[in-house]
Structure formats: C-alpha cells, structure tokens
C-alpha atoms as a PDB file:
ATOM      1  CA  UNK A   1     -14.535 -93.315 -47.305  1.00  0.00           C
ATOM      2  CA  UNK A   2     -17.840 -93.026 -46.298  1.00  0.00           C
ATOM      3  CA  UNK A   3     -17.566 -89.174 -45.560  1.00  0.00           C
ATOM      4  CA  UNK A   4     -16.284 -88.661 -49.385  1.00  0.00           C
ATOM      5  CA  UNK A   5     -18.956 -91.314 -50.761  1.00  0.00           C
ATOM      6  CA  UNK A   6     -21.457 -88.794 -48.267  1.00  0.00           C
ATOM      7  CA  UNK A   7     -20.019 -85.048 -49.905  1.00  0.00           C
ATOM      8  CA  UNK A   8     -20.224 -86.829 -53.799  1.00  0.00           C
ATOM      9  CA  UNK A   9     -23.800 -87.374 -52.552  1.00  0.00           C
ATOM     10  CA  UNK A  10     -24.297 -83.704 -51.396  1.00  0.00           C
ATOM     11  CA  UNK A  11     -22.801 -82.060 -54.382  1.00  0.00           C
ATOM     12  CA  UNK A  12     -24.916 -84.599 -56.810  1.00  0.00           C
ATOM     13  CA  UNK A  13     -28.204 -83.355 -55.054  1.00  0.00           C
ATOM     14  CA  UNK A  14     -26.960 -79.582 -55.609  1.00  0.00           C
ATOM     15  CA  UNK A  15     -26.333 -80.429 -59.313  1.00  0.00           C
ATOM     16  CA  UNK A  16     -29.805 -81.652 -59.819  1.00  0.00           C
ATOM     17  CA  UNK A  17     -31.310 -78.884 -58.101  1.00  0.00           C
ATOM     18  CA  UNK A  18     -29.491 -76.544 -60.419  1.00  0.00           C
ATOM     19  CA  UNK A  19     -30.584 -78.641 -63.711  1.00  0.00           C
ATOM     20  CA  UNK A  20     -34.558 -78.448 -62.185  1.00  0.00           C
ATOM     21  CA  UNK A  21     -34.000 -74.841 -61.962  1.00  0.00           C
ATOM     22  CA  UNK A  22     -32.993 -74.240 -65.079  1.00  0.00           C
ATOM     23  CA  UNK A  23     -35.286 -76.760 -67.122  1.00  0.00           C
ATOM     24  CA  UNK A  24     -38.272 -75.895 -64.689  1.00  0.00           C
ATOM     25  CA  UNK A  25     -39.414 -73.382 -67.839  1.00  0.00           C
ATOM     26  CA  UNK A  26     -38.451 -75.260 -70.158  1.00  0.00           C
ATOM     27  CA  UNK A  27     -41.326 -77.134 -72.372  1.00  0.00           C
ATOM     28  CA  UNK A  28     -41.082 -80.465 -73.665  1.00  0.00           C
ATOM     29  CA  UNK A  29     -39.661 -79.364 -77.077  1.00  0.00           C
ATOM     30  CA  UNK A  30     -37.044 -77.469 -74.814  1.00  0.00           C
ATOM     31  CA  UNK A  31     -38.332 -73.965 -75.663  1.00  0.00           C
ATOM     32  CA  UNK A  32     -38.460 -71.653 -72.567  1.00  0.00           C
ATOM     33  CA  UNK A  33     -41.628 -70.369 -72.364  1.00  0.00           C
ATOM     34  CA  UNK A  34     -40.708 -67.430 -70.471  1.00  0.00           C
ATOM     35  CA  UNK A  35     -38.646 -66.271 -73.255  1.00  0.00           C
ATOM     36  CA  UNK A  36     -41.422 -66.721 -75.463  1.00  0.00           C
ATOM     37  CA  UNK A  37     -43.676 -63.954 -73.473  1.00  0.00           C
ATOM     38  CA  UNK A  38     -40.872 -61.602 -73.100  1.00  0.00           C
ATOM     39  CA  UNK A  39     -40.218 -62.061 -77.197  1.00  0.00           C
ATOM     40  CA  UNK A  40     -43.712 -61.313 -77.576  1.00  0.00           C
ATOM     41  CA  UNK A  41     -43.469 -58.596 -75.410  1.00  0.00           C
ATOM     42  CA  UNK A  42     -40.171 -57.310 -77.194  1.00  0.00           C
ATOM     43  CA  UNK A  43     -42.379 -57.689 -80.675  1.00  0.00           C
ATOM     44  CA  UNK A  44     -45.536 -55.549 -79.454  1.00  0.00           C
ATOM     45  CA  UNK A  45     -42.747 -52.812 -78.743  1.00  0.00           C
ATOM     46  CA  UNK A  46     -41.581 -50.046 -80.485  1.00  0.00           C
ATOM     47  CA  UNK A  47     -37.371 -50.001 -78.998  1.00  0.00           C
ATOM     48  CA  UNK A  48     -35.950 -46.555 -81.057  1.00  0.00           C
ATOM     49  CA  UNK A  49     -32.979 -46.758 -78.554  1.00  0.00           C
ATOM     50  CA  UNK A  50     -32.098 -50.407 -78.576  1.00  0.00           C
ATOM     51  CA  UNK A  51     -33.111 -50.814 -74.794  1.00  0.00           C
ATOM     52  CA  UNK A  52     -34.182 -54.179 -75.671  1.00  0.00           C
ATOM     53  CA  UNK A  53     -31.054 -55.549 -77.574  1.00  0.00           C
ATOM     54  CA  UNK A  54     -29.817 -58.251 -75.591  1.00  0.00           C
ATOM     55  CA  UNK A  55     -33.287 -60.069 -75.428  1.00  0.00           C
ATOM     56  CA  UNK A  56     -32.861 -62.573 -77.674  1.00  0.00           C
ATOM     57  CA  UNK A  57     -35.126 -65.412 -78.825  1.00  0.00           C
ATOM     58  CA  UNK A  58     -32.360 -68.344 -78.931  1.00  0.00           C
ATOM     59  CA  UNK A  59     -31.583 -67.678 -75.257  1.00  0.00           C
ATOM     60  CA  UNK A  60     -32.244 -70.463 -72.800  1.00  0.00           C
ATOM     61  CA  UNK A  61     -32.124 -68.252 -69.557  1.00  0.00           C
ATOM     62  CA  UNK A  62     -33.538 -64.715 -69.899  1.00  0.00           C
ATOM     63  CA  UNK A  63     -32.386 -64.106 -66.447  1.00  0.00           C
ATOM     64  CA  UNK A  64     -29.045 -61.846 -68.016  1.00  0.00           C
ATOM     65  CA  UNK A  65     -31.254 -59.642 -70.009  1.00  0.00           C
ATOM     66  CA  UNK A  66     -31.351 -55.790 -69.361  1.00  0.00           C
ATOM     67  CA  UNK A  67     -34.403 -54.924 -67.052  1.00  0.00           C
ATOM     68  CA  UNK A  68     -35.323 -58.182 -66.164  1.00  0.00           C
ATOM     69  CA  UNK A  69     -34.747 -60.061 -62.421  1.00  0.00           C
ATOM     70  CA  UNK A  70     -35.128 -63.499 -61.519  1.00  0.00           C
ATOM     71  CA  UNK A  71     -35.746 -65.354 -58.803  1.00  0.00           C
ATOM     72  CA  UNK A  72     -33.366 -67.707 -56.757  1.00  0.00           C
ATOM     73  CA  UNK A  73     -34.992 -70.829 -58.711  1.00  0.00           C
ATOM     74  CA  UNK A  74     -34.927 -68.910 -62.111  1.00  0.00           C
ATOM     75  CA  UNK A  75     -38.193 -67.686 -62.770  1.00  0.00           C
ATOM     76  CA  UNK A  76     -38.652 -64.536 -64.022  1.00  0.00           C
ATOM     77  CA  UNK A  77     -40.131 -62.282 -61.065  1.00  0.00           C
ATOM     78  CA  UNK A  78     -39.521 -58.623 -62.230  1.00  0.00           C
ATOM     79  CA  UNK A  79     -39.894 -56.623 -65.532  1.00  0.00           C
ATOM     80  CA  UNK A  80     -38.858 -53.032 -65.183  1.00  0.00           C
ATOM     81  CA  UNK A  81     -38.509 -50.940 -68.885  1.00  0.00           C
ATOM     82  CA  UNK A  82     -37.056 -47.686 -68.926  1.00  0.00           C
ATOM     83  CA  UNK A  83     -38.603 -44.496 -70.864  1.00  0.00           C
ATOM     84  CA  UNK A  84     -38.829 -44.152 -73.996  1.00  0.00           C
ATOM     85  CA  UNK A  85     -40.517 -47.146 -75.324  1.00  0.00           C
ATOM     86  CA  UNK A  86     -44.199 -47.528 -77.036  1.00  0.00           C
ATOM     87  CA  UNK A  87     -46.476 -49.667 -78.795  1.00  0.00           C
ATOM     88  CA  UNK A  88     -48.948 -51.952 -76.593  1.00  0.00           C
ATOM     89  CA  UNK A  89     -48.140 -54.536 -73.937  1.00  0.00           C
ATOM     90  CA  UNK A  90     -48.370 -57.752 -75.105  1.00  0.00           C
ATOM     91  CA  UNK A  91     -50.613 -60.218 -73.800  1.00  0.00           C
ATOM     92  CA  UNK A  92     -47.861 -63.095 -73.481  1.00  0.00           C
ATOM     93  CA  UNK A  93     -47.144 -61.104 -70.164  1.00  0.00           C
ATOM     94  CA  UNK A  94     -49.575 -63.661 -68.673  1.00  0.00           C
ATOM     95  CA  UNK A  95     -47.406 -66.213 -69.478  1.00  0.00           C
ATOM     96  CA  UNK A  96     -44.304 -64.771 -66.862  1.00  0.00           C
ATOM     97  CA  UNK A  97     -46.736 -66.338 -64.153  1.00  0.00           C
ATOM     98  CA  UNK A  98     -43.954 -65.475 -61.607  1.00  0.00           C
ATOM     99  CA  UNK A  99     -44.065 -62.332 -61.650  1.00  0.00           C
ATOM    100  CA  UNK A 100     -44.255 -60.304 -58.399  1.00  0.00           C
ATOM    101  CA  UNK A 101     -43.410 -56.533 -60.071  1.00  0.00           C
ATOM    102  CA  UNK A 102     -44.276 -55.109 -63.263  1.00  0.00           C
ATOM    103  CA  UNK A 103     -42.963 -51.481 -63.280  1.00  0.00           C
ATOM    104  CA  UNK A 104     -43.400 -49.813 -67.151  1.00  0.00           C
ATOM    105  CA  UNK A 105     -44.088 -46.498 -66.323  1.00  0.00           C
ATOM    106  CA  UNK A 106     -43.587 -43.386 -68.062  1.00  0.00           C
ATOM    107  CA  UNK A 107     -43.269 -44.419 -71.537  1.00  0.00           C
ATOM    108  CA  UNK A 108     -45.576 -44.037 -74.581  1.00  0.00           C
ATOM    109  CA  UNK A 109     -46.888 -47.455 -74.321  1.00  0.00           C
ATOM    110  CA  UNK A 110     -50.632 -47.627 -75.324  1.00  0.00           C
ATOM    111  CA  UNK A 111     -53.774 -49.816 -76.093  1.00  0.00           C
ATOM    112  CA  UNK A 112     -55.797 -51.789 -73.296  1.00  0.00           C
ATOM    113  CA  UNK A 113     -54.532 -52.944 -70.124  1.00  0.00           C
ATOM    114  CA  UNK A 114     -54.244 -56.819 -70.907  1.00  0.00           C
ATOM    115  CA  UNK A 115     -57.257 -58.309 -68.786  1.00  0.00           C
ATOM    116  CA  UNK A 116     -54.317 -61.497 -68.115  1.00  0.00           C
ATOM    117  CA  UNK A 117     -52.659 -59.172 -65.730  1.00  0.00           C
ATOM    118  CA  UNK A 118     -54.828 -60.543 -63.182  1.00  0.00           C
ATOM    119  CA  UNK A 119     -53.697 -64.187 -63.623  1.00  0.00           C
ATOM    120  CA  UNK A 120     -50.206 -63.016 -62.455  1.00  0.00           C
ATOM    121  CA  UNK A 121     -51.030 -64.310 -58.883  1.00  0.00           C
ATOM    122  CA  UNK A 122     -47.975 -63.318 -56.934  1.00  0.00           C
ATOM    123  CA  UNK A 123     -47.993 -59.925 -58.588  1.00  0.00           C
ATOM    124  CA  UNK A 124     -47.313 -57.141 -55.660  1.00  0.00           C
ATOM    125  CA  UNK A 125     -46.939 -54.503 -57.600  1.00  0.00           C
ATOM    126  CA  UNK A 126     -48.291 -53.311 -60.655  1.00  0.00           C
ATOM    127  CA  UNK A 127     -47.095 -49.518 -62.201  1.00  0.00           C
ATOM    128  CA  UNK A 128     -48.475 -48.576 -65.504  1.00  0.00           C
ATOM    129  CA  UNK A 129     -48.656 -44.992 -64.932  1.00  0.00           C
ATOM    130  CA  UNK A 130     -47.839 -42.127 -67.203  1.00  0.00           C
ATOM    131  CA  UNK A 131     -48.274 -44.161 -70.199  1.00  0.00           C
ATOM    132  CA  UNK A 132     -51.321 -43.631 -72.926  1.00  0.00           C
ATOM    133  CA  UNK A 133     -53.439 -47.112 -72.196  1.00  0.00           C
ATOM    134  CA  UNK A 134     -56.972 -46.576 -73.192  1.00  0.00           C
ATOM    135  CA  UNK A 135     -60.181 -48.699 -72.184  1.00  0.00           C
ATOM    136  CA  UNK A 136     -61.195 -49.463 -69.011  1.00  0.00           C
ATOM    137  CA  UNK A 137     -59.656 -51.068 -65.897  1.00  0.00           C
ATOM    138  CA  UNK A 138     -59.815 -54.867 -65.831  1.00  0.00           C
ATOM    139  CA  UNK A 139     -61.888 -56.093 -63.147  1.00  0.00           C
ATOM    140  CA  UNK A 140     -59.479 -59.348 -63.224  1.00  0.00           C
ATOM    141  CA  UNK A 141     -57.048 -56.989 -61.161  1.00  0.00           C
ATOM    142  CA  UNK A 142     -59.221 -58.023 -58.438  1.00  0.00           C
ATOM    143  CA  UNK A 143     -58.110 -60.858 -58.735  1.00  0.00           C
ATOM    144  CA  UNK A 144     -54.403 -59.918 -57.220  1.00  0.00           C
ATOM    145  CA  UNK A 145     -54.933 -61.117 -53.784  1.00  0.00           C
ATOM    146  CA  UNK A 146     -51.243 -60.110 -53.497  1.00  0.00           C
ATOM    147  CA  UNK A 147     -51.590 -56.638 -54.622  1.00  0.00           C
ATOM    148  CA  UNK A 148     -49.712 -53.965 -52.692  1.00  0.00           C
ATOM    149  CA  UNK A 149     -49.322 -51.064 -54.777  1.00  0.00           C
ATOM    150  CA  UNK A 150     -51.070 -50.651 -57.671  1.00  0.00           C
ATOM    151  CA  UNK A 151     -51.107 -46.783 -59.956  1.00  0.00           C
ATOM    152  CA  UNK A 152     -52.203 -46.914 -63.389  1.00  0.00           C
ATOM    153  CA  UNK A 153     -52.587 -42.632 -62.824  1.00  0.00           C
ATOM    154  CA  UNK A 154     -52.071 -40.076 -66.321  1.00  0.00           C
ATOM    155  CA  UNK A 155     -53.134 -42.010 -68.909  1.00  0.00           C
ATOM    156  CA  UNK A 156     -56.455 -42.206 -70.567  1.00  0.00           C
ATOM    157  CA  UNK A 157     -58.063 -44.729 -69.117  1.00  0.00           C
ATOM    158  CA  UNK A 158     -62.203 -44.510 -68.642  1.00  0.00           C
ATOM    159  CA  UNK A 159     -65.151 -46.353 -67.603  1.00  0.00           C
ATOM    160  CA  UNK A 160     -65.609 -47.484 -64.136  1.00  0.00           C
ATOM    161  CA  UNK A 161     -63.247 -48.248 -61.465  1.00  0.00           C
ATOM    162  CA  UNK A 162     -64.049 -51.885 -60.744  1.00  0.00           C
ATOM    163  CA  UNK A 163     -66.030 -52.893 -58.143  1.00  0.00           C
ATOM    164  CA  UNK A 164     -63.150 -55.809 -58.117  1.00  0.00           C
ATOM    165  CA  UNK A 165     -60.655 -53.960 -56.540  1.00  0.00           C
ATOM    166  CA  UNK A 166     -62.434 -54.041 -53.451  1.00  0.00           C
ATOM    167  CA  UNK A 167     -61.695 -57.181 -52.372  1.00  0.00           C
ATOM    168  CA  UNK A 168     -58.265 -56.679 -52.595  1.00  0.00           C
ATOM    169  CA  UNK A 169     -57.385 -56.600 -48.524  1.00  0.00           C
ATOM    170  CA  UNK A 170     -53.646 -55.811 -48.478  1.00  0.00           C
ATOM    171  CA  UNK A 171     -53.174 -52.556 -50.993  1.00  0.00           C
ATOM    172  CA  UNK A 172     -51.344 -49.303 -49.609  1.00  0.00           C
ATOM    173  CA  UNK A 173     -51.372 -47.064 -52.393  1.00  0.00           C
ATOM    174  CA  UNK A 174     -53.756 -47.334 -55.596  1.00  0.00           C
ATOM    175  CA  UNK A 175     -53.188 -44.233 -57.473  1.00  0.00           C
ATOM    176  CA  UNK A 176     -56.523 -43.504 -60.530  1.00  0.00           C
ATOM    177  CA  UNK A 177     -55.551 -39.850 -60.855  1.00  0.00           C
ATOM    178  CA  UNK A 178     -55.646 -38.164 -64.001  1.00  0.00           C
ATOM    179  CA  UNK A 179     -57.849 -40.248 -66.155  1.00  0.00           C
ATOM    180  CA  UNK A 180     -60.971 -40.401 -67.724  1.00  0.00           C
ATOM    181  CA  UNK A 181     -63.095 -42.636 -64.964  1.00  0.00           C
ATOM    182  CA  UNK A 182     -66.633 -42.331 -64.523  1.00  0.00           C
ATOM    183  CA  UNK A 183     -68.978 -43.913 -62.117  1.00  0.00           C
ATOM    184  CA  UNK A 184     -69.585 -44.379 -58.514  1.00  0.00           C
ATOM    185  CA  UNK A 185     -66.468 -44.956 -56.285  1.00  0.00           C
ATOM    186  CA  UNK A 186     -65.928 -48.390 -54.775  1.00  0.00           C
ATOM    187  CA  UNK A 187     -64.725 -48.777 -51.337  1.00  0.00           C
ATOM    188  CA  UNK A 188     -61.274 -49.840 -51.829  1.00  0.00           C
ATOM    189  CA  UNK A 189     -59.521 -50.538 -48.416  1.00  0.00           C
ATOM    190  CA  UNK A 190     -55.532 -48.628 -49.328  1.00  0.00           C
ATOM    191  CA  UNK A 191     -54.111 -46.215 -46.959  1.00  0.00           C
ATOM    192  CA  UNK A 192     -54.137 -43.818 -49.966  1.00  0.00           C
ATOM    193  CA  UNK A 193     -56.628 -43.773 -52.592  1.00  0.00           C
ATOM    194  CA  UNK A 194     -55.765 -41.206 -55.303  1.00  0.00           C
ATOM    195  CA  UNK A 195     -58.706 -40.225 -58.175  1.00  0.00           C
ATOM    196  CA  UNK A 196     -58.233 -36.731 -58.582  1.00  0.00           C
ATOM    197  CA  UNK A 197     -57.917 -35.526 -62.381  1.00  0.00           C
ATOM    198  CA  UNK A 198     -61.353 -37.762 -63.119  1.00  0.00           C
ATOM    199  CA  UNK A 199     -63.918 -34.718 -64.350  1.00  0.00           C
ATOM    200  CA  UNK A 200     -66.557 -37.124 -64.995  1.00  0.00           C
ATOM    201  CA  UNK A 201     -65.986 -38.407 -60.735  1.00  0.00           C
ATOM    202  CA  UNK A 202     -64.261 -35.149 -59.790  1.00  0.00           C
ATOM    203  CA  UNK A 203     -66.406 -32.417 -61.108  1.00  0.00           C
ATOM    204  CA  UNK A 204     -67.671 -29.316 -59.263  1.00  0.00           C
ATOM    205  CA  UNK A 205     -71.083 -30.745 -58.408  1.00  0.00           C
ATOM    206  CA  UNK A 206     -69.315 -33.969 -57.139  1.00  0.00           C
ATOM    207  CA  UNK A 207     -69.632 -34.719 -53.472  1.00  0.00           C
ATOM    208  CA  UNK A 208     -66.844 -36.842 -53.484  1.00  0.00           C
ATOM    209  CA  UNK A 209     -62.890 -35.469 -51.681  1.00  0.00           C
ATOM    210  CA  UNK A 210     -61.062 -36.223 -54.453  1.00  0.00           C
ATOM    211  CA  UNK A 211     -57.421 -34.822 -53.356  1.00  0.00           C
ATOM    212  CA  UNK A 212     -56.772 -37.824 -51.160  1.00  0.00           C
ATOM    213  CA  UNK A 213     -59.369 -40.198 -50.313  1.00  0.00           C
ATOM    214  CA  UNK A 214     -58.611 -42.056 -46.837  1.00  0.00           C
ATOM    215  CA  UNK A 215     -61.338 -45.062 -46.730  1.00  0.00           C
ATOM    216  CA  UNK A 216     -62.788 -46.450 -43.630  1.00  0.00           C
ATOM    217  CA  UNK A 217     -61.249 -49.220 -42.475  1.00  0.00           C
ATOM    218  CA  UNK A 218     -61.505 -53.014 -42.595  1.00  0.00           C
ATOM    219  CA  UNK A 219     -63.090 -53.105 -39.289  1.00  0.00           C
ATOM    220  CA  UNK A 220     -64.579 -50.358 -37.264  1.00  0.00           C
ATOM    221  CA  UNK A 221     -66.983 -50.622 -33.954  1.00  0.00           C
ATOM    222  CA  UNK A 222     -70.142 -49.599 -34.568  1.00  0.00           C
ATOM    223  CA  UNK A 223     -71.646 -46.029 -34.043  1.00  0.00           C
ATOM    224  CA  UNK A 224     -73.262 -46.469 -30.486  1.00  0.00           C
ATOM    225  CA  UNK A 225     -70.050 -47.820 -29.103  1.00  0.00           C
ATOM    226  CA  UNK A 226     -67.645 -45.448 -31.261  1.00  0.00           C
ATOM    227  CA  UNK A 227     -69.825 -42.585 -29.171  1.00  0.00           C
ATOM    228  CA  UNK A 228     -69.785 -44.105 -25.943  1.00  0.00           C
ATOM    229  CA  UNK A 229     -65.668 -44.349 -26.445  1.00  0.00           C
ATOM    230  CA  UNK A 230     -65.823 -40.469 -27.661  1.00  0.00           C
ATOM    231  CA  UNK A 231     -67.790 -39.727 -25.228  1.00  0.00           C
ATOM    232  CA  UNK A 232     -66.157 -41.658 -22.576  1.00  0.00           C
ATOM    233  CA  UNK A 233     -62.774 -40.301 -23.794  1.00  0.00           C
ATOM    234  CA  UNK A 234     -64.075 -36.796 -23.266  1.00  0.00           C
ATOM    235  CA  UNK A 235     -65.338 -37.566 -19.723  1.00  0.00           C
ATOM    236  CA  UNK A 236     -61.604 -38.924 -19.291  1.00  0.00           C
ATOM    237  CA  UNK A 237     -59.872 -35.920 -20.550  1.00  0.00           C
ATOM    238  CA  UNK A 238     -61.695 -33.390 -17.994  1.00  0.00           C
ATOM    239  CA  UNK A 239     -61.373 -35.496 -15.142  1.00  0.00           C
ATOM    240  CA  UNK A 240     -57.720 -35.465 -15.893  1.00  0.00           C
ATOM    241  CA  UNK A 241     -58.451 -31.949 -16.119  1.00  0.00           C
ATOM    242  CA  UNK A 242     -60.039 -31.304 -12.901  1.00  0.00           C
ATOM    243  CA  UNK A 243     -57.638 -33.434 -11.148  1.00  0.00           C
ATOM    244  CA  UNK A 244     -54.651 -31.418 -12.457  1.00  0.00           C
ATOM    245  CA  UNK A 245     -55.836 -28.611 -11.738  1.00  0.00           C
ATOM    246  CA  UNK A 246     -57.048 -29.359  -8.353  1.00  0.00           C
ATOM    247  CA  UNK A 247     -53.316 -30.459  -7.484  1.00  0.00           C
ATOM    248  CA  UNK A 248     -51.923 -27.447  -8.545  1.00  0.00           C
ATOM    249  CA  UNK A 249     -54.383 -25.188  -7.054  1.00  0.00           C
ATOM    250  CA  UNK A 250     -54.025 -27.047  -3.113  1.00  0.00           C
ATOM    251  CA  UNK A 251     -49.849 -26.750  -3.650  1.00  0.00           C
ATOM    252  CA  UNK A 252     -50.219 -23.113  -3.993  1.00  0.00           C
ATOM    253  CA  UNK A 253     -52.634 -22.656  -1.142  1.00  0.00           C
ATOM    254  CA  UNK A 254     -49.732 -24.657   0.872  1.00  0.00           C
ATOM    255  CA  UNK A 255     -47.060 -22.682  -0.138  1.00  0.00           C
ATOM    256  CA  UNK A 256     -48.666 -19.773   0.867  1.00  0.00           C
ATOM    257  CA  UNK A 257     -49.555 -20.946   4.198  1.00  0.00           C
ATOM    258  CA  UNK A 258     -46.212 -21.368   5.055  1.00  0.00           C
ATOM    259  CA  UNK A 259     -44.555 -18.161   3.797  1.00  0.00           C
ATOM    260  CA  UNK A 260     -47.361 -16.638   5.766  1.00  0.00           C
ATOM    261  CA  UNK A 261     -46.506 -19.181   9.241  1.00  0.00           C
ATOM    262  CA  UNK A 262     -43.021 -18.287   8.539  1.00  0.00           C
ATOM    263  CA  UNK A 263     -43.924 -14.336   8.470  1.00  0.00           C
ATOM    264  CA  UNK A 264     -45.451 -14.996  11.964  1.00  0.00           C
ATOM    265  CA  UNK A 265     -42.657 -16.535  13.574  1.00  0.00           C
ATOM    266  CA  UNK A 266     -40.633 -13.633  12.591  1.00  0.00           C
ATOM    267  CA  UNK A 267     -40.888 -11.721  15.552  1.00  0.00           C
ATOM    268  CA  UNK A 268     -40.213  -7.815  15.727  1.00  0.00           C
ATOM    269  CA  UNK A 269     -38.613  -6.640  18.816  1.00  0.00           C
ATOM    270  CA  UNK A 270     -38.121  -2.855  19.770  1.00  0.00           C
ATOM    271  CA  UNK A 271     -35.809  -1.215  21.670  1.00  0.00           C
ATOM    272  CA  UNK A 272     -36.307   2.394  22.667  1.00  0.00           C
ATOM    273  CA  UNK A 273     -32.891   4.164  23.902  1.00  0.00           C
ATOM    274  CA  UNK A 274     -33.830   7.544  25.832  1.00  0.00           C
ATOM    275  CA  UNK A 275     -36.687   8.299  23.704  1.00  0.00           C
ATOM    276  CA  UNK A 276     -34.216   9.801  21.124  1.00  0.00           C
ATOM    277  CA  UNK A 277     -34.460   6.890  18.136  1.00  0.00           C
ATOM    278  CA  UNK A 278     -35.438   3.311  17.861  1.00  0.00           C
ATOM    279  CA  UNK A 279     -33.302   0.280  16.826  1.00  0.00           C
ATOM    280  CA  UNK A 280     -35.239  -2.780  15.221  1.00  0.00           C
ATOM    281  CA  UNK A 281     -34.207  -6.159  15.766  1.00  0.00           C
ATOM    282  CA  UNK A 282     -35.750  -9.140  13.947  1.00  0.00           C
ATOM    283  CA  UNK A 283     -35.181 -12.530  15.308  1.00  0.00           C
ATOM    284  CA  UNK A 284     -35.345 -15.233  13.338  1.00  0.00           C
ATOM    285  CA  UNK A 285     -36.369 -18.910  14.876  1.00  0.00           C
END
C-alpha cells in the first residue's frame, strides 16, 4: 500500500512539473508572452511563401511551429527562418528572453539591428548575415557574455564596430565583412575576426590585414620574457643540433675503425712454387 500511495506521489510531482512548464510563459491573463514576440515578429515580416503559416496567435505552446525549438522546460530557445523572407525584425524578439540561437540569415530582411538583442542573455549565437540591415552595430551586443559566434557580414551596416564587443571573452568567429564600417578596430579576442569588404577600414592606405585578422590573445608574457623564451628556444634547438650531429659524426669514425682493424687482421700469406707463379691465400681470423 504504501509503495502505490509512494508511485501516486511520484507521478503527481511529474504532473505538476509538466503544468509549471507549460504555464511558466504564461501571464496572468493566460496570454503566452512568447507567442506574443514571435506574432510580432510574424507581423514585421513580409512571408510571400507562407513559411510562417502555422504560427498562430491563439496558440498556447509555440513550441510545434515551423522553425522554432524549445527547450526541455518549454521556453523558446531557437528561431531559425529560411530564405526568402523580408521586412524588419521586430523588436518583441527581446521578449523570447530564452533564446540561445537566432539564425535569420540570407533573406531580405532590413532596417536596424534591434539594440534589445543584447538583453537576450543566454544568446550563443547570433547570424544576421546576408540580409540588408542598415545603421550601426549595437554596442548592447556587448552585452552577450554568452556570445560564441556572432556574423552580421554582407549587409549594409556602417558606423563603428563597438568598442563593446571587446569584452566579450568567449567568441570564436565574429564575421564584419562586407559592410560599410568605419573607424578604428577594437581588439576583439575571437579566433577569427573577419572585416574585409569595409573600404572606409579596408582601403589601400589602411595599415590594417584585413583578410583574416588573428588578435593577440587574452594573456600573453611580456616582451622581455617572450625573448628570453625565443631566445632560449633557439639556444635549445642548436644544442640539439650540435649534439646530433656530434653522435652521428663519432658512430662513423667507429665504424670505420673497425672495417679498417678488421682489414688488418686479414692477413696475406704467399706461397711461391718453383719461382714459376704465386698462389695467394687470405686467412681470415
């Protein structure tokens, strides 16, 4: 009895976990408010294909809509559109403040980048590229502490790049190319750091690499002990050098040494028979 009494228990605590998941965006008035911002991003759209069909604004769970994932707990944690699509992005986009990837690239979607992208706190990735956004890069995209991979390349972005983005410690790629950005360069700490395409940054009398800029990294000794380790490391490699050579150099003197010993143990004896010819012998020890 007690075991049954203990599994009603279990599956109770399962059911309530389920109904917290599923109210957890719900406000008082029992309005999701996730499915608010993606109706108001559906709105600032222009759809000529009917991607966005199923997105509809008396839905309770959003989670079943094309191009959208959810987390385990129902929160909306990925928006992916596909081609085709313009228009601007809405600023209700703030609003999916679970969102850890935002991939609308290559479409026609235009206006300014919505400065409440960088409220989106979990946000990992963030791909606006090949779109037609205008205005400059929010510097509230410094705020993405969780930022991993961030290209907003071929559109027509301009201004500066923000000195924000610099404090951003855990980006790999961040991809600028092919705009219209202007300004000195910030040191932004990504593996790959793509601004070529800017004529205003990129022009012939620039000094700056703009192919592939590698920054420094976070930490780096400083210049009298990065040339002592150079140095030291070349002092390493031709002692290694030396040494090698050395070795190699004493093993042939001892190989010949003993073909040579060997030669002279080889004795040659003669034998002369009546004077007429001569038979040579070698003996071998």
């Amino acid at each position: 009895m007690e075991k049954r009494e203990f599994l009603l228990w279990k599956v109770g605590l399962v059911f309530l976990a389920l109904i917290d998941g599923s109210s957890a965006t719900l406000s008082p008035s029992g309005v999701n408010y996730e499915v608010v911002a993606l109706m108001s991003i559906k709105t600032d759209l222009n759809d000529p294909y009917n991607v966005l069909e199923n997105w509809d604004a008396n839905s309770v769970d959003p989670c079943s809509w094309r191009m959208i994932t959810c987390s385990q707990d129902g929160y909306v944690s990925a928006l992916g559109l596909p081609s085709g699509l313009s228009g601007r992005l809405s600023p209700g986009i703030g609003n999916l403040t679970n969102l850890q990837s935002v991939l609308l690239q290559n479409n026609d979607i235009s206006g300014p980048i919505p400065a409440v992208i960088g409220t989106l706190e979990k946000l990992h990735t963030l791909d606006l590229s090949n779109n037609k956004f205008i205005g400059g890069i929010p510097s509230s995209l410094g705020d993405l502490k969780n930022l991993n991979y961030l290209r907003l390349n071929n559109n027509s972005l301009s201004g500066p790049i923000p000195d924000s983005l610099s404090n951003v410690k855990g980006l790999t790629l961040v991809d600028l190319s092919f705009n219209n950005l202007s300004g000195s360069v910030p040191k932004i700490s990504a593996r790959t750091f793509k601004i070529v395409g800017n004529p205003s940054i990129c022009g012939q009398s620039s000094k700056n690499n703009c192919s592939v800029v590698y920054p420094e990294p976070l930490s780096f000794p400083p210049d009298t002990v990065k040339d002592h380790s150079e140095s030291g490391g070349k002092s390493h490699i031709a002692v290694a050098f030396g040494t090698s050579f050395g070795a190699a150099f004493l093993i042939v003197i001892v190989i010949g040494l003993l073909v040579w010993w060997r030669y002279r143990r080889n004795q040659q004896i003669f034998f002369d028979v009546n004077g007429n010819f001569s038979i040579t012998l070698f003996v071998y020890r």
